[in-house]
N, C-alpha and C. Protein backbone atom coordinates (compact mmCIF):
# COMPACT_ATOMS: atom_id res chain seq x y z
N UNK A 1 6.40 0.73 19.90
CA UNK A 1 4.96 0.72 19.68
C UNK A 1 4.29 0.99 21.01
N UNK A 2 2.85 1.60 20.95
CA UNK A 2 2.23 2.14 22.18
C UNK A 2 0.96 3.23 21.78
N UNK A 3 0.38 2.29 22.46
CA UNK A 3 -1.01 3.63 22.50
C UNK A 3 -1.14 4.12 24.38
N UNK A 4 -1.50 5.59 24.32
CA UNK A 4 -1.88 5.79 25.46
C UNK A 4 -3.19 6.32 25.12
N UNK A 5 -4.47 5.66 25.61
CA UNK A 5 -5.63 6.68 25.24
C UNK A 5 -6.10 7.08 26.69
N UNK A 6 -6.37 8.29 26.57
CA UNK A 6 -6.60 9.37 27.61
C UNK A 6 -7.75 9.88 27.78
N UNK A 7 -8.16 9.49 28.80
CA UNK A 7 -10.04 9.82 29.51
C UNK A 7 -9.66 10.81 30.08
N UNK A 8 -9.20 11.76 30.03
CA UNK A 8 -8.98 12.76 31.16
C UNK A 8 -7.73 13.09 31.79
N UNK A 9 -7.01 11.51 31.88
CA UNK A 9 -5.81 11.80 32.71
C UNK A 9 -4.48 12.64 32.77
N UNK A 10 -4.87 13.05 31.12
CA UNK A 10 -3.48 14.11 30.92
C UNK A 10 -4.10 15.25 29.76
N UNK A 11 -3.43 15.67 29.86
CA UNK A 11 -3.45 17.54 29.29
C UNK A 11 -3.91 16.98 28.02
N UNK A 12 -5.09 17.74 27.25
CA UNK A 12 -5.28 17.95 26.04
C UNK A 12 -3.96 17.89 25.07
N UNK A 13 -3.25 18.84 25.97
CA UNK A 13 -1.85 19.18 24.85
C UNK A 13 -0.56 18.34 25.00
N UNK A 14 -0.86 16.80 25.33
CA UNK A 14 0.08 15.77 25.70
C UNK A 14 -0.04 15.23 24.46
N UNK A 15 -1.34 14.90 24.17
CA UNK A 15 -1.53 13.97 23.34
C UNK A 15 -1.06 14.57 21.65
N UNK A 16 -0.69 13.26 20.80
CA UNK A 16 -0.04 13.23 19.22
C UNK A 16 -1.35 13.65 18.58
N UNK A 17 -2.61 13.20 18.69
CA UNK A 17 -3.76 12.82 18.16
C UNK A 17 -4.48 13.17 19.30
N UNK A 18 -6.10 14.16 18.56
CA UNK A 18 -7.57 13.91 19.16
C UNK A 18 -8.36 14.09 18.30
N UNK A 19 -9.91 12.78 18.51
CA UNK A 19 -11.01 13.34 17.89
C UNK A 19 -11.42 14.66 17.55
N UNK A 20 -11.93 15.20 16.37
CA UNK A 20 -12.66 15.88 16.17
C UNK A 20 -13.89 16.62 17.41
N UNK A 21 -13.64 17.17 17.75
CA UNK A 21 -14.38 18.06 19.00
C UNK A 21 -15.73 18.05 18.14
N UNK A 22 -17.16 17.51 19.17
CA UNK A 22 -18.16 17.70 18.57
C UNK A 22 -18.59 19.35 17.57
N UNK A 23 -18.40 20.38 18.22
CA UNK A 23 -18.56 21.55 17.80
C UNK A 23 -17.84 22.04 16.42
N UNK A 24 -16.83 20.96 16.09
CA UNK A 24 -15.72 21.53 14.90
C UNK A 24 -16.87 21.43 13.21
N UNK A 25 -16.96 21.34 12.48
CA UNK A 25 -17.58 21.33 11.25
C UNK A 25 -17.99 19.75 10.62
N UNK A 26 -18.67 19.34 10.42
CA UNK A 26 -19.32 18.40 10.10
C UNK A 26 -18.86 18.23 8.56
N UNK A 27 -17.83 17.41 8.11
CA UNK A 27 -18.07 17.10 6.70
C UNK A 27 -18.99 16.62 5.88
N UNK A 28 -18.78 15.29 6.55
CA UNK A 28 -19.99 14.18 5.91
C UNK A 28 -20.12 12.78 6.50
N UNK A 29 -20.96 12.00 6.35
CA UNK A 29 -21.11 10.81 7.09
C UNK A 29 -21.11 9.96 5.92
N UNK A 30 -20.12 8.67 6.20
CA UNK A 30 -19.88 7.01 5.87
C UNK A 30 -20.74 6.06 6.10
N UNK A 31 -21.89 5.68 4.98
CA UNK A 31 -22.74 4.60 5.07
C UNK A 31 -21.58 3.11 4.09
N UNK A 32 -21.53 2.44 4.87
CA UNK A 32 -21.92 1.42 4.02
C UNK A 32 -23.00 0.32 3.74
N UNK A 33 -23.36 0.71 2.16
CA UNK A 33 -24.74 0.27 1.12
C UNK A 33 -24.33 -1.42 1.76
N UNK A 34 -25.75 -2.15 2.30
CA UNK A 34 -25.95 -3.67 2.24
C UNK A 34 -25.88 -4.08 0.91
N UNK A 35 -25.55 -5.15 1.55
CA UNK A 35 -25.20 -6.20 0.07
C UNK A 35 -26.20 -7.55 0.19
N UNK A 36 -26.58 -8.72 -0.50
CA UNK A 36 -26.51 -10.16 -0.07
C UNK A 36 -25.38 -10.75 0.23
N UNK A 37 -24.55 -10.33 -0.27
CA UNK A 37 -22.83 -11.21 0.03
C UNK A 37 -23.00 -11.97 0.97
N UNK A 38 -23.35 -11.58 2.18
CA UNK A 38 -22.63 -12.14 3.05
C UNK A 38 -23.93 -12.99 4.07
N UNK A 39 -25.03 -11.80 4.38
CA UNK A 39 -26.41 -12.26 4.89
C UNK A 39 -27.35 -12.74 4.20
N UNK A 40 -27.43 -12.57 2.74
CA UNK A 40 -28.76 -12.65 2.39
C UNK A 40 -29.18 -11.68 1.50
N UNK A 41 -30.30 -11.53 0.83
CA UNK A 41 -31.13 -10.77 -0.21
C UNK A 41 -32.19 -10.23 1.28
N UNK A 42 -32.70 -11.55 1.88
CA UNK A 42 -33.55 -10.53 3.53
C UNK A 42 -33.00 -9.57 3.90
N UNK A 43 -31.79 -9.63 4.07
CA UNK A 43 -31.20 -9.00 5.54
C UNK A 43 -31.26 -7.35 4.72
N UNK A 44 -30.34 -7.53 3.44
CA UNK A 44 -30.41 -6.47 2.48
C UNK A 44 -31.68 -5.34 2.18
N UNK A 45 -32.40 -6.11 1.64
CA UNK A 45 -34.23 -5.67 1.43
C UNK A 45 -34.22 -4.92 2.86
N UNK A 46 -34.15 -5.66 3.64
CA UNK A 46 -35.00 -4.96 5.27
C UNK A 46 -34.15 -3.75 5.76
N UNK A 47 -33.16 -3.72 5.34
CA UNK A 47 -32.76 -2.24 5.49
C UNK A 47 -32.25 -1.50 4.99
N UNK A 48 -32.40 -1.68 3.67
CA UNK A 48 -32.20 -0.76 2.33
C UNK A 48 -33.04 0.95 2.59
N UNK A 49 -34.28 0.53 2.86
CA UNK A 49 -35.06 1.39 3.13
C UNK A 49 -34.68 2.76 4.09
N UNK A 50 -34.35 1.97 5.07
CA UNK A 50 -33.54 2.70 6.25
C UNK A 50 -32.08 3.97 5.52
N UNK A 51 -31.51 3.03 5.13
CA UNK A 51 -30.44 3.83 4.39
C UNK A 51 -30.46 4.90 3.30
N UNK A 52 -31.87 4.74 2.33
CA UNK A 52 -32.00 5.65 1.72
C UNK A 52 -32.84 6.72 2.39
N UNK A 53 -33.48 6.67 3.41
CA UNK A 53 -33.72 7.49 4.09
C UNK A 53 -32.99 8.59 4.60
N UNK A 54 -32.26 7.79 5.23
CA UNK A 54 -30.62 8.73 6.17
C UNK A 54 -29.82 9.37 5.10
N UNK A 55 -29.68 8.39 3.56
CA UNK A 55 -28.65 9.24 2.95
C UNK A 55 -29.87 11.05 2.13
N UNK A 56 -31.00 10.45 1.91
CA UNK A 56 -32.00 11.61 1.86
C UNK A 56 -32.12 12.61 2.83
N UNK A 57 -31.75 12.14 3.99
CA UNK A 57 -32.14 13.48 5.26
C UNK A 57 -30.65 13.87 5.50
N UNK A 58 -29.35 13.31 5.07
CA UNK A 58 -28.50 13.82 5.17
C UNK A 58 -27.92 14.63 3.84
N UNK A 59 -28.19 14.17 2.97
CA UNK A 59 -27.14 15.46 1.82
C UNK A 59 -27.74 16.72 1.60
N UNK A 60 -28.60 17.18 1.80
CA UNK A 60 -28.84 18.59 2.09
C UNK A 60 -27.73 19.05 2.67
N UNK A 61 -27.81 18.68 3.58
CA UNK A 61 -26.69 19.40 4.42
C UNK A 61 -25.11 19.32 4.81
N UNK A 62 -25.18 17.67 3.98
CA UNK A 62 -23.10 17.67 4.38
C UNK A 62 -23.19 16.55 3.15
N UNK A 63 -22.16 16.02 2.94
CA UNK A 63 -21.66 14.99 1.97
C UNK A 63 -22.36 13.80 2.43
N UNK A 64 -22.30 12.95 1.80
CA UNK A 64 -22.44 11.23 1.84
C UNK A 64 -21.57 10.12 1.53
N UNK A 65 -20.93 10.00 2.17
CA UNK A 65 -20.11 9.13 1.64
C UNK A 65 -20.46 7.62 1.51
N UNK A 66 -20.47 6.98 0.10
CA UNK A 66 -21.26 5.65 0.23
C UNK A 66 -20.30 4.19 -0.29
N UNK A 67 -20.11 3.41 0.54
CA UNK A 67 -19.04 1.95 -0.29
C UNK A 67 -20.58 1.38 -0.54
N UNK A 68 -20.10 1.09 -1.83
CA UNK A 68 -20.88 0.12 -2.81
C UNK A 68 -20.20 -1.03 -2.75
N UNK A 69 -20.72 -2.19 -2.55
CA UNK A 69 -19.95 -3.77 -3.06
C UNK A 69 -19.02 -3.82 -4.31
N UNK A 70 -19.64 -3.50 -5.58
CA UNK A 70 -18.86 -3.34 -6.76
C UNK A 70 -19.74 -2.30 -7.62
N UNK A 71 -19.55 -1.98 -8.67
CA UNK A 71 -20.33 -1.23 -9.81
C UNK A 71 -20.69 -1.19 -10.44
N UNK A 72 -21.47 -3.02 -10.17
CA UNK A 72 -22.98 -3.05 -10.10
C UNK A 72 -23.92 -2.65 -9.06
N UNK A 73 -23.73 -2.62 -7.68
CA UNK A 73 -24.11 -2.18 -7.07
C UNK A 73 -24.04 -0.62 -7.08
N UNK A 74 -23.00 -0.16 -7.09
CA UNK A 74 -23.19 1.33 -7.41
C UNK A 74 -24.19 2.14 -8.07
N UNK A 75 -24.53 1.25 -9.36
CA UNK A 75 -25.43 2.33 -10.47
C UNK A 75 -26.79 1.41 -9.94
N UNK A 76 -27.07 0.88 -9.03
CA UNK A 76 -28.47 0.42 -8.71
C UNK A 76 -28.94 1.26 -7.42
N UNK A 77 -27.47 1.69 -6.43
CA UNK A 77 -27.95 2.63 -5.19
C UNK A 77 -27.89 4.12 -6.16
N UNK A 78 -27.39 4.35 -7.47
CA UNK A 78 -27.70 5.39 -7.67
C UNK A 78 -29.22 6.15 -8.10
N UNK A 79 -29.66 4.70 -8.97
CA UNK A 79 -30.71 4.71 -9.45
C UNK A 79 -32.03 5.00 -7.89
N UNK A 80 -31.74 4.14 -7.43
CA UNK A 80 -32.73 4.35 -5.72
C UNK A 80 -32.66 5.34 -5.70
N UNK A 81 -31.39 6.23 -5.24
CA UNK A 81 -30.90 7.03 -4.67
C UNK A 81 -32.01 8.65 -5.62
N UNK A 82 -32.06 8.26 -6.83
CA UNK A 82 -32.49 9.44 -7.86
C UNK A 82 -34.00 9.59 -7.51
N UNK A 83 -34.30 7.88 -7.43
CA UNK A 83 -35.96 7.35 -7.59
C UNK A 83 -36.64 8.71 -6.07
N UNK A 84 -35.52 8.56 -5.21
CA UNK A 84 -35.90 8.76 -3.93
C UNK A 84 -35.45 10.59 -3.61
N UNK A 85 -35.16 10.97 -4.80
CA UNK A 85 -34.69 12.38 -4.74
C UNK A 85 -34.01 12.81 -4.19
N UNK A 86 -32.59 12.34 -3.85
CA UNK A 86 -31.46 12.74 -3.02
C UNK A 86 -30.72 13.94 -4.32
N UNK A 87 -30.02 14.83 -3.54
CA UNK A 87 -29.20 14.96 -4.10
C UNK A 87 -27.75 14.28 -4.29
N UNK A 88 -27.73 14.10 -5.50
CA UNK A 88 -26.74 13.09 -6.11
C UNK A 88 -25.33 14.35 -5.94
N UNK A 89 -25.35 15.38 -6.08
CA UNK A 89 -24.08 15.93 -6.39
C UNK A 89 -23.58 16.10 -4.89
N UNK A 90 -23.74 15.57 -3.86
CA UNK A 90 -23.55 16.01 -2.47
C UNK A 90 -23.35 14.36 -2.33
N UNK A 91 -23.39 13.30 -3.01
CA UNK A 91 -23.01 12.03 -2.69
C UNK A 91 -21.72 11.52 -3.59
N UNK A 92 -20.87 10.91 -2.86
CA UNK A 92 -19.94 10.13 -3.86
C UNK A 92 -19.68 9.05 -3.33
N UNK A 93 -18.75 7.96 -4.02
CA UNK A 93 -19.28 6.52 -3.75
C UNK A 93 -17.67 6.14 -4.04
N UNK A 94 -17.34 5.00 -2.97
CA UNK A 94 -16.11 4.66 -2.94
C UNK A 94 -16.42 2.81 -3.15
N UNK A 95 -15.75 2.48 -4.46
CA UNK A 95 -16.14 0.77 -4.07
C UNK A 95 -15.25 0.05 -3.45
N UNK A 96 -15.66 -0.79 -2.14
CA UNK A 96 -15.27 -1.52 -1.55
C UNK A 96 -16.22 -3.27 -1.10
N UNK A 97 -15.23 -4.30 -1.31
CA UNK A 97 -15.71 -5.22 -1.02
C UNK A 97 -16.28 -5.44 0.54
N UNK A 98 -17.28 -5.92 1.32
CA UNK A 98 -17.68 -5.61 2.86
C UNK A 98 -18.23 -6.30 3.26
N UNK A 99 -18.60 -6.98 4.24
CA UNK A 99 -19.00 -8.06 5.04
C UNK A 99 -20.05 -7.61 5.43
N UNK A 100 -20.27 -6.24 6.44
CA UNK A 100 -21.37 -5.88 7.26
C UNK A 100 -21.53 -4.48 6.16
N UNK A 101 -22.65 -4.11 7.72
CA UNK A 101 -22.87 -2.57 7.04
C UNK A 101 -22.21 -1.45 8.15
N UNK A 102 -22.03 -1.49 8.94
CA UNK A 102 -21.57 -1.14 10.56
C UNK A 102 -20.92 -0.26 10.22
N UNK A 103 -20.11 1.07 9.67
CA UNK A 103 -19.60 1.61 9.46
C UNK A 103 -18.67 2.67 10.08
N UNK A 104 -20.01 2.65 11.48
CA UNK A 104 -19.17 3.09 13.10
C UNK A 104 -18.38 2.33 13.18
N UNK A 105 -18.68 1.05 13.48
CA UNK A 105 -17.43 0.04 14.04
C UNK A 105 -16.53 -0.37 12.90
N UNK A 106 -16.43 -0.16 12.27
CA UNK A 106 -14.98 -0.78 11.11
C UNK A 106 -14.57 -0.16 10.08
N UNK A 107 -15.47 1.50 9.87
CA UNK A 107 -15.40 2.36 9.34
C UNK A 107 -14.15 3.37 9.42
N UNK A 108 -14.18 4.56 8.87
CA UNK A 108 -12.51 5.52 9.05
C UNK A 108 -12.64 6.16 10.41
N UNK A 109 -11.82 6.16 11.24
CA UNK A 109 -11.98 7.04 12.19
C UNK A 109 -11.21 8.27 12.32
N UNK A 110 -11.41 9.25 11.77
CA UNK A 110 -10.97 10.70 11.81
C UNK A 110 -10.30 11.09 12.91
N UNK A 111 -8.88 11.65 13.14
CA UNK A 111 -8.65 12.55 14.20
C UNK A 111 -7.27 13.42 13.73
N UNK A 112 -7.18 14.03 14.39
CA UNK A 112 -6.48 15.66 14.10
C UNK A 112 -5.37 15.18 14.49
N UNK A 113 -4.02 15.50 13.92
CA UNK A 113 -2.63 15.82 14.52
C UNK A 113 -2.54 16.93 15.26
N UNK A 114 -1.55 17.33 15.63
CA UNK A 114 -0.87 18.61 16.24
C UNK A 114 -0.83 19.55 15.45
N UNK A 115 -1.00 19.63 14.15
CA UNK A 115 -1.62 20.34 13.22
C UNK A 115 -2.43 20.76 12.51
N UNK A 116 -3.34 19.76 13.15
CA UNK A 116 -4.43 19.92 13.11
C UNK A 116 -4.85 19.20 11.47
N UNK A 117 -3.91 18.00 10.64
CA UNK A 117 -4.10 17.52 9.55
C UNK A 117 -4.68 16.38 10.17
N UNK A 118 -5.81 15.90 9.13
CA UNK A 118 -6.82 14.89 9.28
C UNK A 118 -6.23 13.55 9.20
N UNK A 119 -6.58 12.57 10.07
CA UNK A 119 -5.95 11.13 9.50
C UNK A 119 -6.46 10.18 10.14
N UNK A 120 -6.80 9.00 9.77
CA UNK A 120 -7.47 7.76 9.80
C UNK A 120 -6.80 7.01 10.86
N UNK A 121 -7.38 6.47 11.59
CA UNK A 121 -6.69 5.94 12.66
C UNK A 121 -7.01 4.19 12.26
N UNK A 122 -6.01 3.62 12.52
CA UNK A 122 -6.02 2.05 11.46
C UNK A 122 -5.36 1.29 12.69
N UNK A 123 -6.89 1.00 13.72
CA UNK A 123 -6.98 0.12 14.62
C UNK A 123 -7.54 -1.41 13.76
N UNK A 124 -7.33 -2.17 14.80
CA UNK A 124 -7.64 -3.57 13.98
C UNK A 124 -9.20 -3.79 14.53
N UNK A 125 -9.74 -4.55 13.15
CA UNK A 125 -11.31 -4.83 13.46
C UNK A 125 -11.43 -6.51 13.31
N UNK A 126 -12.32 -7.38 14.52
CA UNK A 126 -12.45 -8.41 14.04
C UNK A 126 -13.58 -9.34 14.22
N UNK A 127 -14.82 -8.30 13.57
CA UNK A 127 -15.65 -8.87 13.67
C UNK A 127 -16.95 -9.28 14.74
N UNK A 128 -16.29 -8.29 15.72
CA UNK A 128 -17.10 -8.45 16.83
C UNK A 128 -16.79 -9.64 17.78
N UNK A 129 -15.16 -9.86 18.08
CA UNK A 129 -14.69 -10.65 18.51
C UNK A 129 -14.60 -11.85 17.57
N UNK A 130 -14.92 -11.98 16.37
CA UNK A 130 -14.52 -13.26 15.21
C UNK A 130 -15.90 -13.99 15.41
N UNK A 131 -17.24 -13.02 15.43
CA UNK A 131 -18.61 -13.76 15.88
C UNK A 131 -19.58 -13.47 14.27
N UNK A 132 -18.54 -12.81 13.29
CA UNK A 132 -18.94 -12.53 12.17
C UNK A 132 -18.11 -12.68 10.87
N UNK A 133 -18.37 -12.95 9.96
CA UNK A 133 -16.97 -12.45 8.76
C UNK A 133 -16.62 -11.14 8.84
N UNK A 134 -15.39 -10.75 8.72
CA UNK A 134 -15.08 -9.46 8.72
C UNK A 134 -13.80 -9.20 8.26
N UNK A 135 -12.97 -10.15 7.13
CA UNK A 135 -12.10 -9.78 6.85
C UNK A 135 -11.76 -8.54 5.86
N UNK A 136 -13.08 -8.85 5.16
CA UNK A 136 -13.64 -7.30 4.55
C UNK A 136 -13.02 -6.52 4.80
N UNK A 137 -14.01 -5.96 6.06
CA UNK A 137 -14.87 -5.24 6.67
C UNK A 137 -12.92 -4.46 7.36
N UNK A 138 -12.29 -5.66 7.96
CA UNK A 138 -10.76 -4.60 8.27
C UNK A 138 -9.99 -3.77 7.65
N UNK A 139 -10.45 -4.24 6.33
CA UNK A 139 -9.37 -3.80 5.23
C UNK A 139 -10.26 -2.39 5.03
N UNK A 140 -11.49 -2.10 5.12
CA UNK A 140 -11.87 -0.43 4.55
C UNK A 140 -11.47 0.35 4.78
N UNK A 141 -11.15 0.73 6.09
CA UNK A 141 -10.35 1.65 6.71
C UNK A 141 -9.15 2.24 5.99
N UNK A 142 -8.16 0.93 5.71
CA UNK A 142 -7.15 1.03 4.81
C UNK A 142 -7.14 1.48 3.28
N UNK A 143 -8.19 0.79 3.03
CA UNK A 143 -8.50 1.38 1.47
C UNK A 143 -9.00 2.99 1.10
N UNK A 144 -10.36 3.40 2.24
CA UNK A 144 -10.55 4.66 2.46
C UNK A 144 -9.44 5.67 2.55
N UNK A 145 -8.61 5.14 3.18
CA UNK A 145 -7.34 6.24 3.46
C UNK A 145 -6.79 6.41 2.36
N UNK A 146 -6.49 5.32 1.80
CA UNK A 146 -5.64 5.15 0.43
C UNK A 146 -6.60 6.29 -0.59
N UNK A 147 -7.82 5.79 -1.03
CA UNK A 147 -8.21 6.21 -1.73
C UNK A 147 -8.38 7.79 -1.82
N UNK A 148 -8.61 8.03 -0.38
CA UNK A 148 -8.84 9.14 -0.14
C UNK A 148 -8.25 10.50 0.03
N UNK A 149 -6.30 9.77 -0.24
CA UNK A 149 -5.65 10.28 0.68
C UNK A 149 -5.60 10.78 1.88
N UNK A 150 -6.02 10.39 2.86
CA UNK A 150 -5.38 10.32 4.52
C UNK A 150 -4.67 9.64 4.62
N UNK A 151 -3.72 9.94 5.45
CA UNK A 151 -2.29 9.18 6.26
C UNK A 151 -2.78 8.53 7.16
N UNK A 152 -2.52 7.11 7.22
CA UNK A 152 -2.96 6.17 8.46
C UNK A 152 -2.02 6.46 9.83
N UNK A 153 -2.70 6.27 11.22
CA UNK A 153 -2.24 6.68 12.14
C UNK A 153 -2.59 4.91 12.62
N UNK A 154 -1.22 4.23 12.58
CA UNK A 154 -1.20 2.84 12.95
C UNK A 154 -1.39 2.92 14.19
N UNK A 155 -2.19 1.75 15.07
CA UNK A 155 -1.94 1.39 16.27
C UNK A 155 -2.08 -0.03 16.19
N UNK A 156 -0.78 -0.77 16.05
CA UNK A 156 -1.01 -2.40 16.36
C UNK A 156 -1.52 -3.01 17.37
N UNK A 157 -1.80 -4.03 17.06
CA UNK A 157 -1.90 -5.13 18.43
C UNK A 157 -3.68 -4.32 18.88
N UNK A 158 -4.25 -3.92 18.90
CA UNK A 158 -5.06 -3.12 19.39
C UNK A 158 -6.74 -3.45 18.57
N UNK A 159 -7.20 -4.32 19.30
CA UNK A 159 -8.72 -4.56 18.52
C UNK A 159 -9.91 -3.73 18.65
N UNK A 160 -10.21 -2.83 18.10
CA UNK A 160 -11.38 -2.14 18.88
C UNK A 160 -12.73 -1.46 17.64
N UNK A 161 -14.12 -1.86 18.11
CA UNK A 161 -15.24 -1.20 17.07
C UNK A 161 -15.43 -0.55 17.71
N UNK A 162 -15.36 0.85 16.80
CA UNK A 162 -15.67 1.97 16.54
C UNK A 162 -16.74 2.25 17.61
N UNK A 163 -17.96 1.59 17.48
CA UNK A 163 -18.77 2.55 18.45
C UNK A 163 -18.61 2.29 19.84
N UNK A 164 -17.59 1.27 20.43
CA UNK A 164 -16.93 1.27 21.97
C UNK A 164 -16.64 2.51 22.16
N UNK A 165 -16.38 3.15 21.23
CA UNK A 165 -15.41 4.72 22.62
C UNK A 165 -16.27 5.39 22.55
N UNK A 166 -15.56 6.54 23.46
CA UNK A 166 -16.33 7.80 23.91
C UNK A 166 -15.24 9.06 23.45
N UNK A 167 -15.84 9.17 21.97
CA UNK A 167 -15.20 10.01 21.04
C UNK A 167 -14.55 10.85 21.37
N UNK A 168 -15.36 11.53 21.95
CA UNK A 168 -15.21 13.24 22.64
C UNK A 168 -13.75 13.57 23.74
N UNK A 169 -13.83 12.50 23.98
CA UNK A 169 -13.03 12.35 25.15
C UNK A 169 -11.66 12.06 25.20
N UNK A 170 -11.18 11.61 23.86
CA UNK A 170 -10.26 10.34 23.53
C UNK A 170 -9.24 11.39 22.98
N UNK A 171 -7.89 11.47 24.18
CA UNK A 171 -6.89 12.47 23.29
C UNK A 171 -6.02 10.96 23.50
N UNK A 172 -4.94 10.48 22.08
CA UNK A 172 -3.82 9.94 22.85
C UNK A 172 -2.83 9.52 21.84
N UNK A 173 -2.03 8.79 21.94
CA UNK A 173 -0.57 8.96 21.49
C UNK A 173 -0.35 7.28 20.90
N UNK A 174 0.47 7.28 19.68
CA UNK A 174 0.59 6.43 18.73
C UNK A 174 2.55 6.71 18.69
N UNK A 175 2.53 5.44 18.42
CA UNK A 175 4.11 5.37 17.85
C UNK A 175 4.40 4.13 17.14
């Protein structure tokens, strides 16, 4: 077992795995829909708004990818989602149980093999150091892949949210 992640220090072409190069094609972006579960009916309400916004200014132009709590929640962000004139055929919805909404930090993280085949990198998440529930919130990653078919690219022992790195930058090696 071993990660080497690489700021620079070695050849592009060392590394097993790299991010997606900003310039490569944009699929789609991973919201995950608030719930009360875990905060509240407040916390939910106050940024519901926000989200149907982003998923409105985003499906024009790329996919949406949305975890719903369950499916009841699903056919209520769909209903918003219609009220608010998104296109629905540019959104699809994966249900997962979830703690937060954070989706940078505990969400799929995409990166390329040597072949350039797509795969989920299934670092461990915990919560923001265990300052939140998040047992959820670890398991999506895993389920996304599953569901989605991507091949998980394990790295044990290794705690890290998503929006710590510096994407762009990050070539490195898994075993």
């Amino acid at each position: 077992m071993g990660i080497g992640i690489l700021f620079g220090m070695h050849k592009q072409a060392d590394a097993q795995y790299q991010f997606p190069q900003e310039t490569d094609r944009h699929e789609g972006t991973w919201l995950v829909w608030q719930h009360s579960h875990t905060y509240g009916r407040k916390y939910a309400k106050e940024i519901e708004p926000i989200w149907l916004k982003m998923t409105k200014a985003l499906a024009p132009g790329e996919r949406v990818h949305i975890v719903a709590y369950d499916q009841s929640a699903k056919k209520k962000i769909q209903a918003k989602l219609a009220d608010e004139g998104v296109y629905l055929d540019r959104v699809d919805f994966l249900l997962a149980k979830t703690n937060d909404v954070w989706s940078r930090d505990m969400g799929p993280m995409f990166v390329r093999d040597k072949n350039q085949q797509l795969k989920i990198v299934d670092f461990s998440f915990d919560g923001w150091g265990k300052k939140t529930p998040y047992r959820k919130d670890a398991a999506l990653r895993k389920q996304i892949a599953q569901e989605k078919g991507f091949p998980l690219v394990k790295v044990p022992g290794m705690v890290l949210e998503g929006g710590s790195r510096a994407e762009t930058r990050w070539h490195f090696t898994s075993d």
